[in-house]
N, C-alpha and C. Protein backbone atom coordinates (compact mmCIF):
# COMPACT_ATOMS: atom_id res chain seq x y z
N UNK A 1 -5.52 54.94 16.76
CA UNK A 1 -6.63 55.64 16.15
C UNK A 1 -7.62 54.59 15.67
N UNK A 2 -9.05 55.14 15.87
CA UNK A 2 -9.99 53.71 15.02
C UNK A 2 -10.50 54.18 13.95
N UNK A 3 -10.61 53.08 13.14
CA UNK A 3 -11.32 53.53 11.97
C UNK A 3 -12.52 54.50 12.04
N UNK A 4 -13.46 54.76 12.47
CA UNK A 4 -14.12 55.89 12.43
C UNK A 4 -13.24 57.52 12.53
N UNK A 5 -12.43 57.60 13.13
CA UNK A 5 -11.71 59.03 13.51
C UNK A 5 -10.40 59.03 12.52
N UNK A 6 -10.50 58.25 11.71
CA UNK A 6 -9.64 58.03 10.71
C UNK A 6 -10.29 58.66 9.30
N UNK A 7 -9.83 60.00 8.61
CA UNK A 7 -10.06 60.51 7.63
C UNK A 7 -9.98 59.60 6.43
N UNK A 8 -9.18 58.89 5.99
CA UNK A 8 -9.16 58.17 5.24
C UNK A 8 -8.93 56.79 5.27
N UNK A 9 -9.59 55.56 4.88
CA UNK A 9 -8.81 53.95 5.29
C UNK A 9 -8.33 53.63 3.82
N UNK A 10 -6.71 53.02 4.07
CA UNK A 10 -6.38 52.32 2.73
C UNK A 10 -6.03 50.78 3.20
N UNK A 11 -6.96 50.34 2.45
CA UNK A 11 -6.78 48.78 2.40
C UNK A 11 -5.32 48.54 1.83
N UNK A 12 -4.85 47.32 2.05
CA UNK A 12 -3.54 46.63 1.37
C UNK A 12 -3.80 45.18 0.96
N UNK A 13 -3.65 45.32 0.12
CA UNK A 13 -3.84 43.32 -0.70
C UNK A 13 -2.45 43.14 -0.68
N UNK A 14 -2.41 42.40 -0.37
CA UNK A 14 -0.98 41.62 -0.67
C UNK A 14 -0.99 39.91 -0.43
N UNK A 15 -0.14 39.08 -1.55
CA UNK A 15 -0.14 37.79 -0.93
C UNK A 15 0.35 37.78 -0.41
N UNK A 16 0.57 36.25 0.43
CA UNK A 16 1.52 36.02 1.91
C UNK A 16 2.77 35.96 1.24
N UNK A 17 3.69 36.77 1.95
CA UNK A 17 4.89 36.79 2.34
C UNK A 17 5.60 37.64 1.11
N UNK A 18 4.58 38.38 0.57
CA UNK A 18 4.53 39.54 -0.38
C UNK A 18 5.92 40.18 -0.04
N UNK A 19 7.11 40.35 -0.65
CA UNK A 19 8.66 41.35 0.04
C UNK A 19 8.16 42.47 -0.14
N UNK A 20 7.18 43.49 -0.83
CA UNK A 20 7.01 44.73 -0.77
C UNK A 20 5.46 45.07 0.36
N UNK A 21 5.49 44.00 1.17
CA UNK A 21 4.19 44.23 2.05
C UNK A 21 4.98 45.35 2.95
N UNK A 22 6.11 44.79 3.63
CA UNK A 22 6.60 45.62 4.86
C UNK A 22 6.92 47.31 4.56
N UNK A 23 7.83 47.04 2.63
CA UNK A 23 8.10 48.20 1.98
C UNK A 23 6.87 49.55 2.11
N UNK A 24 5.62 48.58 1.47
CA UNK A 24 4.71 49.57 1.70
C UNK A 24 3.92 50.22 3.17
N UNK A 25 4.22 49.28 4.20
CA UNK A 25 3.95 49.39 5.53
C UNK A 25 4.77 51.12 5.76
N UNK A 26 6.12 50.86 5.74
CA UNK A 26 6.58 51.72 5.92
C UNK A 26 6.41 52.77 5.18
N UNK A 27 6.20 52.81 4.25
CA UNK A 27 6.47 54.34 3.13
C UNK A 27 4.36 55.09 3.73
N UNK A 28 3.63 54.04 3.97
CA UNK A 28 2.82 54.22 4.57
C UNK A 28 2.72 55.24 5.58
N UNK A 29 3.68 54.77 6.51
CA UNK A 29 3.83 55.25 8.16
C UNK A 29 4.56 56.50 8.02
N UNK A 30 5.30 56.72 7.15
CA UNK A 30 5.94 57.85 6.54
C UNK A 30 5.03 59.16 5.71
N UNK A 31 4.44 58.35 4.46
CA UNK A 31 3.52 58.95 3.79
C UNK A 31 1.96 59.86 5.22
N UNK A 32 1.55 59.15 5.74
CA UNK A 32 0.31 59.51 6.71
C UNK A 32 0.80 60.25 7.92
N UNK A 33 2.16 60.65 8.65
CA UNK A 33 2.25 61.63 9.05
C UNK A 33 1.37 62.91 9.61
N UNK A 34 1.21 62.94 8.81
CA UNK A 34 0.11 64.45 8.65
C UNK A 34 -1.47 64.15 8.20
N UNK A 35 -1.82 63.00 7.95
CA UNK A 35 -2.98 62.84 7.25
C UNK A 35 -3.81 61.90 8.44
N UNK A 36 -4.88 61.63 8.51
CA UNK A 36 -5.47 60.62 9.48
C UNK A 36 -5.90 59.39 8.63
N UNK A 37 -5.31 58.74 9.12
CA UNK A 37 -5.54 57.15 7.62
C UNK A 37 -5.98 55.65 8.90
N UNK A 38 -6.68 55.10 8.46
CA UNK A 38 -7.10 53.81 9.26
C UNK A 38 -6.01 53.11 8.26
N UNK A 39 -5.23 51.90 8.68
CA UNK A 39 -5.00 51.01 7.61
C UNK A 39 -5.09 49.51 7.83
N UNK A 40 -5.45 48.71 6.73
CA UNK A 40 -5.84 47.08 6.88
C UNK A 40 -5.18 46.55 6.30
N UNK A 41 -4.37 45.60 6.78
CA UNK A 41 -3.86 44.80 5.58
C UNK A 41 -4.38 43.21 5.72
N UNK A 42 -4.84 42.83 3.67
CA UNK A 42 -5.58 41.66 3.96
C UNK A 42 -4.63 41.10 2.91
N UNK A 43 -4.68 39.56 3.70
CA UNK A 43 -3.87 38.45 2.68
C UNK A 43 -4.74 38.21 1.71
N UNK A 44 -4.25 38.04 0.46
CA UNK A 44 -4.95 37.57 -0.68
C UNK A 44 -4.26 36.55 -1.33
N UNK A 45 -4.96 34.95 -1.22
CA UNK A 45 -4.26 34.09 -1.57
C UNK A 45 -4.51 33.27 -2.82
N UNK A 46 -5.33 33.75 -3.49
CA UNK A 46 -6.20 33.23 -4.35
C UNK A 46 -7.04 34.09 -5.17
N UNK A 47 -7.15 33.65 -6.41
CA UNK A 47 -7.09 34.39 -7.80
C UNK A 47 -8.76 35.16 -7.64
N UNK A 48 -9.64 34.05 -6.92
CA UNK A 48 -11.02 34.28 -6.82
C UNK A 48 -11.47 35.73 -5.80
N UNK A 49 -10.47 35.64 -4.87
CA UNK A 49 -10.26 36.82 -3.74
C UNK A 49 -9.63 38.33 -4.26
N UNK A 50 -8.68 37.70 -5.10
CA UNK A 50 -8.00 38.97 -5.97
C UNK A 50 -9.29 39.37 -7.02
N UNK A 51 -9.95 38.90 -7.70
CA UNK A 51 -10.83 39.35 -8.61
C UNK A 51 -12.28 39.95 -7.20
N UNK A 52 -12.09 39.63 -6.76
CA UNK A 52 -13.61 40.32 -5.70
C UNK A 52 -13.14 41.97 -5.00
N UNK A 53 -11.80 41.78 -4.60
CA UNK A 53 -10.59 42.69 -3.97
C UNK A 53 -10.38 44.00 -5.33
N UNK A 54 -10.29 42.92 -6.69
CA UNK A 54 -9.65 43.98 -7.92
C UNK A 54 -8.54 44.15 -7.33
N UNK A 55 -7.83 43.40 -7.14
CA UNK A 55 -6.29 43.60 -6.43
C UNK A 55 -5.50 43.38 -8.11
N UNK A 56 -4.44 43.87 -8.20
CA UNK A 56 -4.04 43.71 -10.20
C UNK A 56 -2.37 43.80 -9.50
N UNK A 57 -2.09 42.73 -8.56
CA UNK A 57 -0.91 42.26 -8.43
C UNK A 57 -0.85 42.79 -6.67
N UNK A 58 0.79 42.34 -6.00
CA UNK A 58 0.82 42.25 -4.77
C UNK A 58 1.93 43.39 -4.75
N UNK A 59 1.86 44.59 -3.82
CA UNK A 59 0.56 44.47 -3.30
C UNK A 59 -0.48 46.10 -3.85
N UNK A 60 -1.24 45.96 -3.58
CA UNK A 60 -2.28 46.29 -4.36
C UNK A 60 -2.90 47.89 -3.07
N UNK A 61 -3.11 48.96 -3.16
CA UNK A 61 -3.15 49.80 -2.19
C UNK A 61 -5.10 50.90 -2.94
N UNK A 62 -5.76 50.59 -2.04
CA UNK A 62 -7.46 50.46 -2.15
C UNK A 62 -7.58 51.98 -1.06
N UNK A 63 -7.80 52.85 -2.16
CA UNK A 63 -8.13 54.83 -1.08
C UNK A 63 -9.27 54.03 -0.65
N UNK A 64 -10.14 54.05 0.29
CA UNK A 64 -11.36 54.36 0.54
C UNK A 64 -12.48 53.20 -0.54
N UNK A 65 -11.35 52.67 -1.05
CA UNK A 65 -11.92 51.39 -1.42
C UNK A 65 -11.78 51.03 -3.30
N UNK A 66 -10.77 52.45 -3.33
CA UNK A 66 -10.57 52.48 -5.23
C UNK A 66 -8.93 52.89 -4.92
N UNK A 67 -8.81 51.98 -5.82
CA UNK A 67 -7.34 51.96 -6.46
C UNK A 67 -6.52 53.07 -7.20
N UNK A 68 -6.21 54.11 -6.03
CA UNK A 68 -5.86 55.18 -7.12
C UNK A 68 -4.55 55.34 -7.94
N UNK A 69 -3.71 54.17 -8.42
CA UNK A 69 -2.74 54.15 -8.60
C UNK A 69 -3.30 53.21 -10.01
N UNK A 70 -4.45 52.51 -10.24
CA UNK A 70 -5.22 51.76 -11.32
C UNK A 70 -4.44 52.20 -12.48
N UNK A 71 -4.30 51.10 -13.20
CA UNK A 71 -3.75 51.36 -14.74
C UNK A 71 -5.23 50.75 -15.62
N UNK A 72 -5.41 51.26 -16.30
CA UNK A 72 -7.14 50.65 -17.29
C UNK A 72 -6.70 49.80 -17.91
N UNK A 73 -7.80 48.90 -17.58
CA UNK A 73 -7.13 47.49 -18.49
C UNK A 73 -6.77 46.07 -17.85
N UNK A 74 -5.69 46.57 -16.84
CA UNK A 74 -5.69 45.62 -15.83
C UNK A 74 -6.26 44.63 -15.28
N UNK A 75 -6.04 43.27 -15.48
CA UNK A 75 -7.10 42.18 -14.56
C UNK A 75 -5.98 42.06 -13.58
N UNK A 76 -7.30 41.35 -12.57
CA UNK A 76 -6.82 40.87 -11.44
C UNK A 76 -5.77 40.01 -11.37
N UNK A 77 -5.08 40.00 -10.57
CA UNK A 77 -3.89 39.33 -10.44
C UNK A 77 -2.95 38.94 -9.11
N UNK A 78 -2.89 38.05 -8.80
CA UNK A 78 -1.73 37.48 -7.69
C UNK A 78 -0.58 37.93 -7.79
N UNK A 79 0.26 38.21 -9.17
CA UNK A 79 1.50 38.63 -9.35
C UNK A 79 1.65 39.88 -8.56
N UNK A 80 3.15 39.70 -8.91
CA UNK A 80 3.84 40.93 -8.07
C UNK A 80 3.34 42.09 -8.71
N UNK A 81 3.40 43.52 -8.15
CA UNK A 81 2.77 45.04 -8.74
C UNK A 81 3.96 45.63 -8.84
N UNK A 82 4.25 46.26 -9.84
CA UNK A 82 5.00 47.32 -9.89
C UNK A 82 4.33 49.02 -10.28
N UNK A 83 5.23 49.91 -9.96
CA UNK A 83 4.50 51.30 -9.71
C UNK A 83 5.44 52.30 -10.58
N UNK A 84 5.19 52.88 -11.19
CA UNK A 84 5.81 53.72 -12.05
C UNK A 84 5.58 55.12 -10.69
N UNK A 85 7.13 55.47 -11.10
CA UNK A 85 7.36 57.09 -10.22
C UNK A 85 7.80 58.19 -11.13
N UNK A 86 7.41 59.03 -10.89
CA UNK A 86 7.44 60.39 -11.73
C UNK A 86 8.85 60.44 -12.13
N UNK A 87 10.13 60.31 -11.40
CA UNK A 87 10.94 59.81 -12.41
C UNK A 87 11.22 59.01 -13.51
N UNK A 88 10.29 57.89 -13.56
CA UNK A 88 10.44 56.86 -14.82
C UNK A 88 10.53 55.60 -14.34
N UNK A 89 11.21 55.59 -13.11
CA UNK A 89 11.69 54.35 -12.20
C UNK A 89 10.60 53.29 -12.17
N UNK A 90 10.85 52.16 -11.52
CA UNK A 90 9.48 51.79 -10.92
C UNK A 90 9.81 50.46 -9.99
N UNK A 91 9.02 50.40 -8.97
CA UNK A 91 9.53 49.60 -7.71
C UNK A 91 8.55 49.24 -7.47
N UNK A 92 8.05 48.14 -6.43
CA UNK A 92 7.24 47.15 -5.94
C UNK A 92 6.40 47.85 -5.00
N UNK A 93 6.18 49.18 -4.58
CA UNK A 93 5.31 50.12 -3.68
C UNK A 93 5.35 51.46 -4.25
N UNK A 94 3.99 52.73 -4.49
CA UNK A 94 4.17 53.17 -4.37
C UNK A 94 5.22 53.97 -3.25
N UNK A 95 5.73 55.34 -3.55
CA UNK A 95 6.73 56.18 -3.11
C UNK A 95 6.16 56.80 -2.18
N UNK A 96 6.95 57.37 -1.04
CA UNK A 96 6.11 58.17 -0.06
C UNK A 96 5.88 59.47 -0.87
N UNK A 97 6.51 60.43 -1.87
CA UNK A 97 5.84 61.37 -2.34
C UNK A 97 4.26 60.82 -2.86
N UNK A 98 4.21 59.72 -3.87
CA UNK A 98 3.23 59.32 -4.64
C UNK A 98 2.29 59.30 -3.84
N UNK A 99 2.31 58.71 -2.46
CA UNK A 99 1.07 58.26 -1.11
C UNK A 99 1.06 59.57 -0.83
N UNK A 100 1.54 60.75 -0.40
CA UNK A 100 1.44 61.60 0.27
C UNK A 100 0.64 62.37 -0.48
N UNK A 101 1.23 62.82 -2.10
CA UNK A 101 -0.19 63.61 -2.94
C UNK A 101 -1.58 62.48 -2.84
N UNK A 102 -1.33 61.33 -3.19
CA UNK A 102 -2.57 60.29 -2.56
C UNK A 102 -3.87 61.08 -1.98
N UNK A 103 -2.77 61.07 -0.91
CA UNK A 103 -3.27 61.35 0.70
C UNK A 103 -4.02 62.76 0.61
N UNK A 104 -2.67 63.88 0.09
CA UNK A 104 -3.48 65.27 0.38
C UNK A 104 -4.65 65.46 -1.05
N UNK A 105 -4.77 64.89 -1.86
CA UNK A 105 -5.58 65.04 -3.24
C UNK A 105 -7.33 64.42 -2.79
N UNK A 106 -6.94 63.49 -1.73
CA UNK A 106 -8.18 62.69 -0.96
C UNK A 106 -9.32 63.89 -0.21
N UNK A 107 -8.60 64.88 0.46
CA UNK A 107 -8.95 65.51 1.29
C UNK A 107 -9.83 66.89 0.92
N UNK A 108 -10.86 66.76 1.12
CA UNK A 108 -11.85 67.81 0.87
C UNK A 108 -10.77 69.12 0.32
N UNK A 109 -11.50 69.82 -0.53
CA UNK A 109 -10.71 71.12 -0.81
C UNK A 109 -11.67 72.15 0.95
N UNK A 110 -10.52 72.86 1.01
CA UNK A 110 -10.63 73.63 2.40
C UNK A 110 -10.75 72.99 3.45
N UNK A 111 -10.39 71.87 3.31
CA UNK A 111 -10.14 70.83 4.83
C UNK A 111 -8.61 71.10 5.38
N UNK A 112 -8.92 71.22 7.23
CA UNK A 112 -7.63 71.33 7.79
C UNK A 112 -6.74 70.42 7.28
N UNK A 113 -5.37 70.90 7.59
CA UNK A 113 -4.06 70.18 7.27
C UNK A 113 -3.02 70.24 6.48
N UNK A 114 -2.62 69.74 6.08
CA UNK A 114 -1.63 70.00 5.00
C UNK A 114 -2.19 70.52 3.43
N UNK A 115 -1.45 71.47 2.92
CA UNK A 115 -2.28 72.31 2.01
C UNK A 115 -1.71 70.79 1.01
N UNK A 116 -2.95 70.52 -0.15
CA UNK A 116 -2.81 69.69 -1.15
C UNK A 116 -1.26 70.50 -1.92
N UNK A 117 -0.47 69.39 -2.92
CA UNK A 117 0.90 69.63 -3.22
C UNK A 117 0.06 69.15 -4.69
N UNK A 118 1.18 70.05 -5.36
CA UNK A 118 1.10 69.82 -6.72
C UNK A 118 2.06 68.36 -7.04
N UNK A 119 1.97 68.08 -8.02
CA UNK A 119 2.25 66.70 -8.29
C UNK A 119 3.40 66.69 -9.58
């Protein structure tokens, strides 16, 4: 699919050799299923790139170019990200539920596809 015919693009920051790059690859490929998503993933190796990016740790996941997972407050950051899940938990990628409301909350109200899910 190319980015134009792609309903939504989510960028990925991550530094090199980030262990939750692949994590989020997948929960990705899982999460978009049903949704039309372009996706990029850019290395961020440096503090100056993370502050231009607003990346606030690795790795860092950009809807359409905003961070919808943002905590207020947050500076930029190289460090690792962690993600709080509606259980309490919290792990190094959002969850494929978390990406999937993401995903359907993105999408025009009365747009084909998967009906938006409560959260």
């Amino acid at each position: 699919m190319n980015a134009r015919d792609a309903g939504v693009r989510i960028t990925v920051l991550a530094v090199p050799d980030c262990p939750n790059a692949p994590v989020v690859r997948e929960r990705i490929a899982a999460a978009s299923e049903v949704h039309a998503v372009a996706v990029e993933f850019v290395e961020v190796s440096d503090e100056a790139t993370a502050a231009r990016w607003h990346m606030t740790g690795s790795p860092t996941l950009l809807l359409d170019g905003v961070d919808p997972f943002a905590v207020p407050g947050t500076r930029p950051s190289l460090s690792c990200r962690l993600y709080r899940h509606a259980d309490g938990t919290t792990d190094g990628a959002p969850s494929v539920a978390d990406l999937r409301w993401m995903l359907a909350a993105s999408r025009p109200a009365g747009a084909p596809g998967e009906e938006r899910e409560e959260r």
